[in-house]
PDB file of N, CA and C in Angstrom:
ATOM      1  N   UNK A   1      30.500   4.344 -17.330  1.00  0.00           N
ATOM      2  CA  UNK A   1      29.340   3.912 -16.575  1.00  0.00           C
ATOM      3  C   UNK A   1      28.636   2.823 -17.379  1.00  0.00           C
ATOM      4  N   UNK A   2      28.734   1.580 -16.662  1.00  0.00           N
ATOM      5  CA  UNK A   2      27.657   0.743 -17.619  1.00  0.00           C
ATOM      6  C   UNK A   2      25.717   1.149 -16.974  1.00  0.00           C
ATOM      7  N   UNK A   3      25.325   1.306 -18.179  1.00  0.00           N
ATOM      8  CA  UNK A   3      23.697   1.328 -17.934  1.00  0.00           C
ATOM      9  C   UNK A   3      23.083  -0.086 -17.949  1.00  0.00           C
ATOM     10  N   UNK A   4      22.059  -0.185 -16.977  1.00  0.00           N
ATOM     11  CA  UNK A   4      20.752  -1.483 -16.874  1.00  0.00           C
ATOM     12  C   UNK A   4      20.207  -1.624 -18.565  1.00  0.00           C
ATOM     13  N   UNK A   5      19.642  -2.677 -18.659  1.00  0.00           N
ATOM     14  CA  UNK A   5      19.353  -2.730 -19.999  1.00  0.00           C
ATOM     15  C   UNK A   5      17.638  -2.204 -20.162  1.00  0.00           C
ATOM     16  N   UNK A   6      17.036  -2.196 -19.270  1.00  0.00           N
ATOM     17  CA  UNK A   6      15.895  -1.537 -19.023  1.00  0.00           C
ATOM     18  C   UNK A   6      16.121  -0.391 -17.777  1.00  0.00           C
ATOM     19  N   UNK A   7      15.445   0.863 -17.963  1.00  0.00           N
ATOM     20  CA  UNK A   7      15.299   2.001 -16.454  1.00  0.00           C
ATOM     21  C   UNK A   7      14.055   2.282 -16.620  1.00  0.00           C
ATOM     22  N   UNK A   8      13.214   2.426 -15.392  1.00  0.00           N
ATOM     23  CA  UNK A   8      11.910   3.061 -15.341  1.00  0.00           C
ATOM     24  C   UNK A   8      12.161   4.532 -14.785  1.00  0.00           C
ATOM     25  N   UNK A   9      11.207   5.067 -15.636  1.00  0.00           N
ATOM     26  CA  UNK A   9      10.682   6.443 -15.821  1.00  0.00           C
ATOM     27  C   UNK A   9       8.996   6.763 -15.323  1.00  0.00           C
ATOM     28  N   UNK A  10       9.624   8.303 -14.853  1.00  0.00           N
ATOM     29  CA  UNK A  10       7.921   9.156 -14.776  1.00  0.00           C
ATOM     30  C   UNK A  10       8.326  10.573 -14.718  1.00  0.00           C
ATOM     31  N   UNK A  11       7.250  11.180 -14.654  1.00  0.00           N
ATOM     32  CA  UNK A  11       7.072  12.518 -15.283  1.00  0.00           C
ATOM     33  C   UNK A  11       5.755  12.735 -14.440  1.00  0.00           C
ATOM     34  N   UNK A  12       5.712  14.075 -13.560  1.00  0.00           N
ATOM     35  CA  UNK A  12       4.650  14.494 -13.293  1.00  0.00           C
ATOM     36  C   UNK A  12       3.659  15.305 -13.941  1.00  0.00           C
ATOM     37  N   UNK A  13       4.179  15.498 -15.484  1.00  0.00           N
ATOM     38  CA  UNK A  13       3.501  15.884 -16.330  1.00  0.00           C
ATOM     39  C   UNK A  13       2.678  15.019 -16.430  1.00  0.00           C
ATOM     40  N   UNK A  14       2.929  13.715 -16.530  1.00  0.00           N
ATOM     41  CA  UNK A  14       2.080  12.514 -17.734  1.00  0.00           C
ATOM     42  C   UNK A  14       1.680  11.632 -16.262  1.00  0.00           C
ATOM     43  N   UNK A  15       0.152  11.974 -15.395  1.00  0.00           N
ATOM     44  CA  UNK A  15       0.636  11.111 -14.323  1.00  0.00           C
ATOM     45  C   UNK A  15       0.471   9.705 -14.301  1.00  0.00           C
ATOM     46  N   UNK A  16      -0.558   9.321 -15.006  1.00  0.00           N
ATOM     47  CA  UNK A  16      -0.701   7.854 -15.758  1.00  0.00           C
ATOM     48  C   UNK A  16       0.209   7.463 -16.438  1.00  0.00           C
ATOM     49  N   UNK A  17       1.196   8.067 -16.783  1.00  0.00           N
ATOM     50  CA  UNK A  17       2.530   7.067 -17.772  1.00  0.00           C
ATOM     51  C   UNK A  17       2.988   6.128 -16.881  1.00  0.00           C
ATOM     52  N   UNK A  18       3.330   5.433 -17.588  1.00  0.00           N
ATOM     53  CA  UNK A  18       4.595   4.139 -17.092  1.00  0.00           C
ATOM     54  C   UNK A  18       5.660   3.935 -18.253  1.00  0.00           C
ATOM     55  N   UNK A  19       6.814   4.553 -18.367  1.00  0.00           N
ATOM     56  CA  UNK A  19       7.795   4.759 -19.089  1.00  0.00           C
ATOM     57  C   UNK A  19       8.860   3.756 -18.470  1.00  0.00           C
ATOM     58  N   UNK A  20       9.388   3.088 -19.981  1.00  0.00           N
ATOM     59  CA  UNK A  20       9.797   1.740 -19.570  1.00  0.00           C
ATOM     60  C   UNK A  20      11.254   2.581 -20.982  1.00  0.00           C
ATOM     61  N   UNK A  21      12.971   2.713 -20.260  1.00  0.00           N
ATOM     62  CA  UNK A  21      13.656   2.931 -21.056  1.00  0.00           C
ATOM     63  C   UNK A  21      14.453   2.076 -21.727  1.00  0.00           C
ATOM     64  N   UNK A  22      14.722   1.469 -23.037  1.00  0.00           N
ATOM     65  CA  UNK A  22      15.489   0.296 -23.340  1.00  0.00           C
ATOM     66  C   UNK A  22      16.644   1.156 -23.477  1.00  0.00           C
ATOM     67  N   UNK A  23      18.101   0.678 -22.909  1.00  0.00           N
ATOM     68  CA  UNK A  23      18.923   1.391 -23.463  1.00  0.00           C
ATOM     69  C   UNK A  23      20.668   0.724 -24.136  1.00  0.00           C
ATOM     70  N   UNK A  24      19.434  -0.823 -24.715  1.00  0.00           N
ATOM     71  CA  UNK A  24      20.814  -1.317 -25.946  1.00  0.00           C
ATOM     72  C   UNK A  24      19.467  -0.912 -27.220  1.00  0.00           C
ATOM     73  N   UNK A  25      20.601  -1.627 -28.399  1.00  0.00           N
ATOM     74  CA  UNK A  25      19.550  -1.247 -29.453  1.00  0.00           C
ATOM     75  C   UNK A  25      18.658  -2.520 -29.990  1.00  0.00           C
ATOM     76  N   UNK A  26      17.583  -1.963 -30.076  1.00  0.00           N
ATOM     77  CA  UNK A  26      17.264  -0.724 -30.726  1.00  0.00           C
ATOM     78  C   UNK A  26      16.903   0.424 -29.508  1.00  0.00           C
ATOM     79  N   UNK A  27      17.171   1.204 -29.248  1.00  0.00           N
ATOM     80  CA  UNK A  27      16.995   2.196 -28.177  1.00  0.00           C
ATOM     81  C   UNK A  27      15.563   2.720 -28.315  1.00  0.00           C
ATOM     82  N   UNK A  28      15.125   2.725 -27.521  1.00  0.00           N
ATOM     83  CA  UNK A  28      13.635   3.079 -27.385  1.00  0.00           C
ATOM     84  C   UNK A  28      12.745   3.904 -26.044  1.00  0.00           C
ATOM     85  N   UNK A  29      12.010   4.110 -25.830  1.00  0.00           N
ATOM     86  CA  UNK A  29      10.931   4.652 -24.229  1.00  0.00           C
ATOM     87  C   UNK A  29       9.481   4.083 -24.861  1.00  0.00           C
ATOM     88  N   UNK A  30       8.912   3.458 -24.154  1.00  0.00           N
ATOM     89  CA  UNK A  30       7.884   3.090 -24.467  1.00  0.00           C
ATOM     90  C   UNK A  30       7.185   3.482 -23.011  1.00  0.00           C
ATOM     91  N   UNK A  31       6.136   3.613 -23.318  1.00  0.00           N
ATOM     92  CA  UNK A  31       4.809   4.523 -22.572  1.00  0.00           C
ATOM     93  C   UNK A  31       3.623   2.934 -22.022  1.00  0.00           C
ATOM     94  N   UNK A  32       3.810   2.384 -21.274  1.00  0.00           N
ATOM     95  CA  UNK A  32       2.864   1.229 -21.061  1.00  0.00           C
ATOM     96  C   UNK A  32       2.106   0.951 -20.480  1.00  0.00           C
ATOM     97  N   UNK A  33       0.950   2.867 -20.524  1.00  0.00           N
ATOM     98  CA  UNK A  33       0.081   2.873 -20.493  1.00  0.00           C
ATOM     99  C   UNK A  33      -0.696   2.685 -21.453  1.00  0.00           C
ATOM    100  N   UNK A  34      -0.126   2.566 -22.947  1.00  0.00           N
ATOM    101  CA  UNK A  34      -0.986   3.201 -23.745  1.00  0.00           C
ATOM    102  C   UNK A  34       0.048   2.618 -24.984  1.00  0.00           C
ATOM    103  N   UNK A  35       1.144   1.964 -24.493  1.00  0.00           N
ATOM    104  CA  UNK A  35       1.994   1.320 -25.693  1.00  0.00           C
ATOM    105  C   UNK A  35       3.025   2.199 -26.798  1.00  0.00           C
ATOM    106  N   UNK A  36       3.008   3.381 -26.537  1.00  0.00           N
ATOM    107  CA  UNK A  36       3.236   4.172 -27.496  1.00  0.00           C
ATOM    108  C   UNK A  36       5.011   3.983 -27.481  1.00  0.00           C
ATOM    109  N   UNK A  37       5.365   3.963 -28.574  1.00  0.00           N
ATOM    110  CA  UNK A  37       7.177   3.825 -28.531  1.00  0.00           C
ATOM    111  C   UNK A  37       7.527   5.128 -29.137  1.00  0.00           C
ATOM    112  N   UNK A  38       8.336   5.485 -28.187  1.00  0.00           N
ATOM    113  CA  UNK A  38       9.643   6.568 -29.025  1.00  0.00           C
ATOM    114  C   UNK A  38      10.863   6.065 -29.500  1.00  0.00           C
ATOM    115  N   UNK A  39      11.110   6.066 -30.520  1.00  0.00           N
ATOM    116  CA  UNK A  39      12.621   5.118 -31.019  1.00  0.00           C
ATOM    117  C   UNK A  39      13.826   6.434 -30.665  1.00  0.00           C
ATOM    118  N   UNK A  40      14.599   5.727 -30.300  1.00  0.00           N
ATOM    119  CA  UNK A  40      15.922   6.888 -29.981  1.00  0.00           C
ATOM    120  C   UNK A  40      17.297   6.764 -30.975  1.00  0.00           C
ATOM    121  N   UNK A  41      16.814   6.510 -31.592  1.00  0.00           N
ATOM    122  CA  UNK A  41      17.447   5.662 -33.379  1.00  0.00           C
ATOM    123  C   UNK A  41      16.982   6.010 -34.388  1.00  0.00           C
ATOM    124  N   UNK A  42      18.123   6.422 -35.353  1.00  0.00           N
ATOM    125  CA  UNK A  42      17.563   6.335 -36.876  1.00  0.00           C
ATOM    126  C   UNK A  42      17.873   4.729 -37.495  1.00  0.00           C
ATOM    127  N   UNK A  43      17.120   5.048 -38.577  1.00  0.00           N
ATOM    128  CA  UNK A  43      16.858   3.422 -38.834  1.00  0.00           C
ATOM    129  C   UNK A  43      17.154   3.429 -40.369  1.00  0.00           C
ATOM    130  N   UNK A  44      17.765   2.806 -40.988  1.00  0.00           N
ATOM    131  CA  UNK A  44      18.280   2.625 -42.248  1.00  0.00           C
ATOM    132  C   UNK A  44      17.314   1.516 -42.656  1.00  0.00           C
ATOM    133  N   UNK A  45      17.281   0.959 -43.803  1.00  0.00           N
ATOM    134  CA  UNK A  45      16.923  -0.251 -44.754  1.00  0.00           C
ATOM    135  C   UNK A  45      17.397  -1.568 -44.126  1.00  0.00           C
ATOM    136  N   UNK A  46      18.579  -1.185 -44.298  1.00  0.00           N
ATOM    137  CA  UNK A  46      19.217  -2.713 -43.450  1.00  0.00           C
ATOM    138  C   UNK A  46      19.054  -3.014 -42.017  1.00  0.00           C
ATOM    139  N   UNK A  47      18.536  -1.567 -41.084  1.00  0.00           N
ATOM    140  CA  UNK A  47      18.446  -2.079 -39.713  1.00  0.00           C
ATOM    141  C   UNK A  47      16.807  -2.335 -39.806  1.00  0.00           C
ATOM    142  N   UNK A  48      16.128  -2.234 -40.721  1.00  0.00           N
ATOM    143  CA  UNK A  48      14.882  -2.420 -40.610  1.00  0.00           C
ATOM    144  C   UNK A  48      13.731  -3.870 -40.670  1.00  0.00           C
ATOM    145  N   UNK A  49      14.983  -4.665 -41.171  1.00  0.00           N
ATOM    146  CA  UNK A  49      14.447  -6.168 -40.629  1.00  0.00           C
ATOM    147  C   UNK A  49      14.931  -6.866 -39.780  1.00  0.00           C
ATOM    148  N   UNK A  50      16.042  -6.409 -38.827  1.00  0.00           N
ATOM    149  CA  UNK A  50      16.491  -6.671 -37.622  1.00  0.00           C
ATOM    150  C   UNK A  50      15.423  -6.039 -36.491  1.00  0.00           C
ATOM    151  N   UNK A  51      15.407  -4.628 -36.652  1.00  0.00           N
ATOM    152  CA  UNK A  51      13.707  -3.928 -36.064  1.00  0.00           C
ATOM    153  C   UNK A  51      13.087  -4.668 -35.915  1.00  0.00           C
ATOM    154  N   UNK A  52      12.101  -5.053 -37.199  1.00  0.00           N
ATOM    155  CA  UNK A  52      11.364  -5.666 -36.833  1.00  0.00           C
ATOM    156  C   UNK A  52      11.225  -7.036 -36.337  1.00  0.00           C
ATOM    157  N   UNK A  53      11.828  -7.512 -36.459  1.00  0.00           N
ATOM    158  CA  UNK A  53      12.365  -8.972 -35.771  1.00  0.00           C
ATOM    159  C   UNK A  53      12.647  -8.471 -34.511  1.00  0.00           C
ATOM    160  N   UNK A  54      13.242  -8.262 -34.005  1.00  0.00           N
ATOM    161  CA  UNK A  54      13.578  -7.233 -32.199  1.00  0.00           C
ATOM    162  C   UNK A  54      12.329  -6.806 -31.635  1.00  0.00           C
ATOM    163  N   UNK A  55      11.692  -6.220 -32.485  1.00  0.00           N
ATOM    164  CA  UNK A  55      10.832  -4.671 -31.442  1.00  0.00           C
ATOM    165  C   UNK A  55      10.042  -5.683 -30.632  1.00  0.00           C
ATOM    166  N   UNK A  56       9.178  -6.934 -31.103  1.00  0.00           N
ATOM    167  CA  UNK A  56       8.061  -7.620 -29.914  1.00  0.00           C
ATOM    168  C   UNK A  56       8.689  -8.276 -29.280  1.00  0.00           C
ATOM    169  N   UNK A  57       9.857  -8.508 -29.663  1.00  0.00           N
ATOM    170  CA  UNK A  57      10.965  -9.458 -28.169  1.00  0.00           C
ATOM    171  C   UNK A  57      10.424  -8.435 -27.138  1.00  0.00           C
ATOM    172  N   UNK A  58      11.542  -7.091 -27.846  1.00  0.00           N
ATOM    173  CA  UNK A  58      11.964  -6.521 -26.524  1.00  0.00           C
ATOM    174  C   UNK A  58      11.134  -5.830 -26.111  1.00  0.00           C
ATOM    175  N   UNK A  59      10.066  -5.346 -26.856  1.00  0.00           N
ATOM    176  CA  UNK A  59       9.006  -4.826 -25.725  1.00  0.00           C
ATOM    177  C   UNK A  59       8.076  -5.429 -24.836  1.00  0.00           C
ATOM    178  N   UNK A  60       8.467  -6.722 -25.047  1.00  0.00           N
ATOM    179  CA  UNK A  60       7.609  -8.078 -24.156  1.00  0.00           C
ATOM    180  C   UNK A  60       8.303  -8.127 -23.072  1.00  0.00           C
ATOM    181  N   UNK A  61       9.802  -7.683 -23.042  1.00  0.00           N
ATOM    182  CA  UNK A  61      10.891  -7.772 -21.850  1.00  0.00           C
ATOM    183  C   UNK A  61      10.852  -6.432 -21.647  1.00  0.00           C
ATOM    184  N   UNK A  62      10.312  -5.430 -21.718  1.00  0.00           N
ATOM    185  CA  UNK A  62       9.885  -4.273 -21.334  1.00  0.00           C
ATOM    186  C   UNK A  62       9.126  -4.125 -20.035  1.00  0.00           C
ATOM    187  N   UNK A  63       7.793  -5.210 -20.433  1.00  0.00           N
ATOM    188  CA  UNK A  63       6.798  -5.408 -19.720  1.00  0.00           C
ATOM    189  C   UNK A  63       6.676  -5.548 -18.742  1.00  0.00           C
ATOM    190  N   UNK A  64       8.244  -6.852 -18.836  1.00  0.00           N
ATOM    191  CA  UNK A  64       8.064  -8.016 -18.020  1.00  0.00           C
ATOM    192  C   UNK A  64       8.858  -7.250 -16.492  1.00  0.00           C
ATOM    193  N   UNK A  65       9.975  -6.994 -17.483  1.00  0.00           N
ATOM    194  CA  UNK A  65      10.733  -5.779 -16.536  1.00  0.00           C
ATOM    195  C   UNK A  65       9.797  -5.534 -14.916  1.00  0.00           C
ATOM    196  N   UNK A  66       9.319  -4.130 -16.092  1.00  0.00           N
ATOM    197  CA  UNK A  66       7.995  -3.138 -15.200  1.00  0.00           C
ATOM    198  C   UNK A  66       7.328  -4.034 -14.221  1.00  0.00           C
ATOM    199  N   UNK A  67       6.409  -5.284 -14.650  1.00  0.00           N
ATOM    200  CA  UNK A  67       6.317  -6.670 -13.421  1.00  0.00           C
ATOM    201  C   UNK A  67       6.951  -6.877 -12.427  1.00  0.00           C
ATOM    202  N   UNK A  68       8.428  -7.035 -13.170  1.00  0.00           N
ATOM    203  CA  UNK A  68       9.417  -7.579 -12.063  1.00  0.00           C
ATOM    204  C   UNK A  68       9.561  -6.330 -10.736  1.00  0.00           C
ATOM    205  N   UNK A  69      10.114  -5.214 -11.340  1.00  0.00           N
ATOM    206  CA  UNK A  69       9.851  -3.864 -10.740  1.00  0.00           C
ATOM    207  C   UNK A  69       9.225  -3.796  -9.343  1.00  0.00           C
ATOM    208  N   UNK A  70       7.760  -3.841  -9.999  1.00  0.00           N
ATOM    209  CA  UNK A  70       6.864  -3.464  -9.146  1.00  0.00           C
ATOM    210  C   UNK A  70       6.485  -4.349  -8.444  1.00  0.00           C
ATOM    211  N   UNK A  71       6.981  -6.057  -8.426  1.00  0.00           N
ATOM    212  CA  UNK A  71       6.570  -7.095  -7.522  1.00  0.00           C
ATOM    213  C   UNK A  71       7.855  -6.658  -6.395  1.00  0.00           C
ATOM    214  N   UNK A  72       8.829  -5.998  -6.545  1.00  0.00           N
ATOM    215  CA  UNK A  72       9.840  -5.931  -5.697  1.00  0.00           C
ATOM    216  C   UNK A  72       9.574  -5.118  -5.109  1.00  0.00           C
ATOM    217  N   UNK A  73       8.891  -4.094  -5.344  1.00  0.00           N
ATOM    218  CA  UNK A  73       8.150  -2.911  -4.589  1.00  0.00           C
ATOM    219  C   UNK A  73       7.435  -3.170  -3.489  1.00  0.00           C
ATOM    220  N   UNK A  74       6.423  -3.979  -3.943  1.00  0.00           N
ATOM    221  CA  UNK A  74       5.478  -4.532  -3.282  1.00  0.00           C
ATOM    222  C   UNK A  74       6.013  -5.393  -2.348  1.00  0.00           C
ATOM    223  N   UNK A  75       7.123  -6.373  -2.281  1.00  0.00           N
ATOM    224  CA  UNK A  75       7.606  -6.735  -1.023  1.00  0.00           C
ATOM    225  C   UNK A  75       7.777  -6.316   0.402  1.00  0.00           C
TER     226      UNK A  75
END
């Protein structure tokens, strides 16, 4: 099965979340209500300045995603 490189998520637990799933790496769920990241990765020394170089790309294409999303909704 190939996976989307972003999937949106919810939970009727959390009803204000907006869960945004990255699923190349760095693998992540970020919460964008409130920004919060879960990494779905361990992270060594050496993946840790690739991290950080990555993480504000891709959580900017997280965002943008969720935008795109919900303007298609709204059609």
């Amino acid at each position: 099965m190939t996976l989307p490189k972003f999937i949106l998520g919810d939970n009727t637990d959390y009803p204000d979340a907006i869960f945004v799933i990255h699923t190349e790496f760095p693998r992540f769920i970020i919460n964008l209500e409130n920004d919060e990241v879960e990494w779905l990765e361990d992270f060594d020394q050496h993946d840790e300045k690739e991290l950080l170089d990555e993480t504000e790309n891709v959580i900017q294409q997280a965002s943008e995603f969720y935008d795109r999303e919900v303007g298609r909704y709204e059609e």
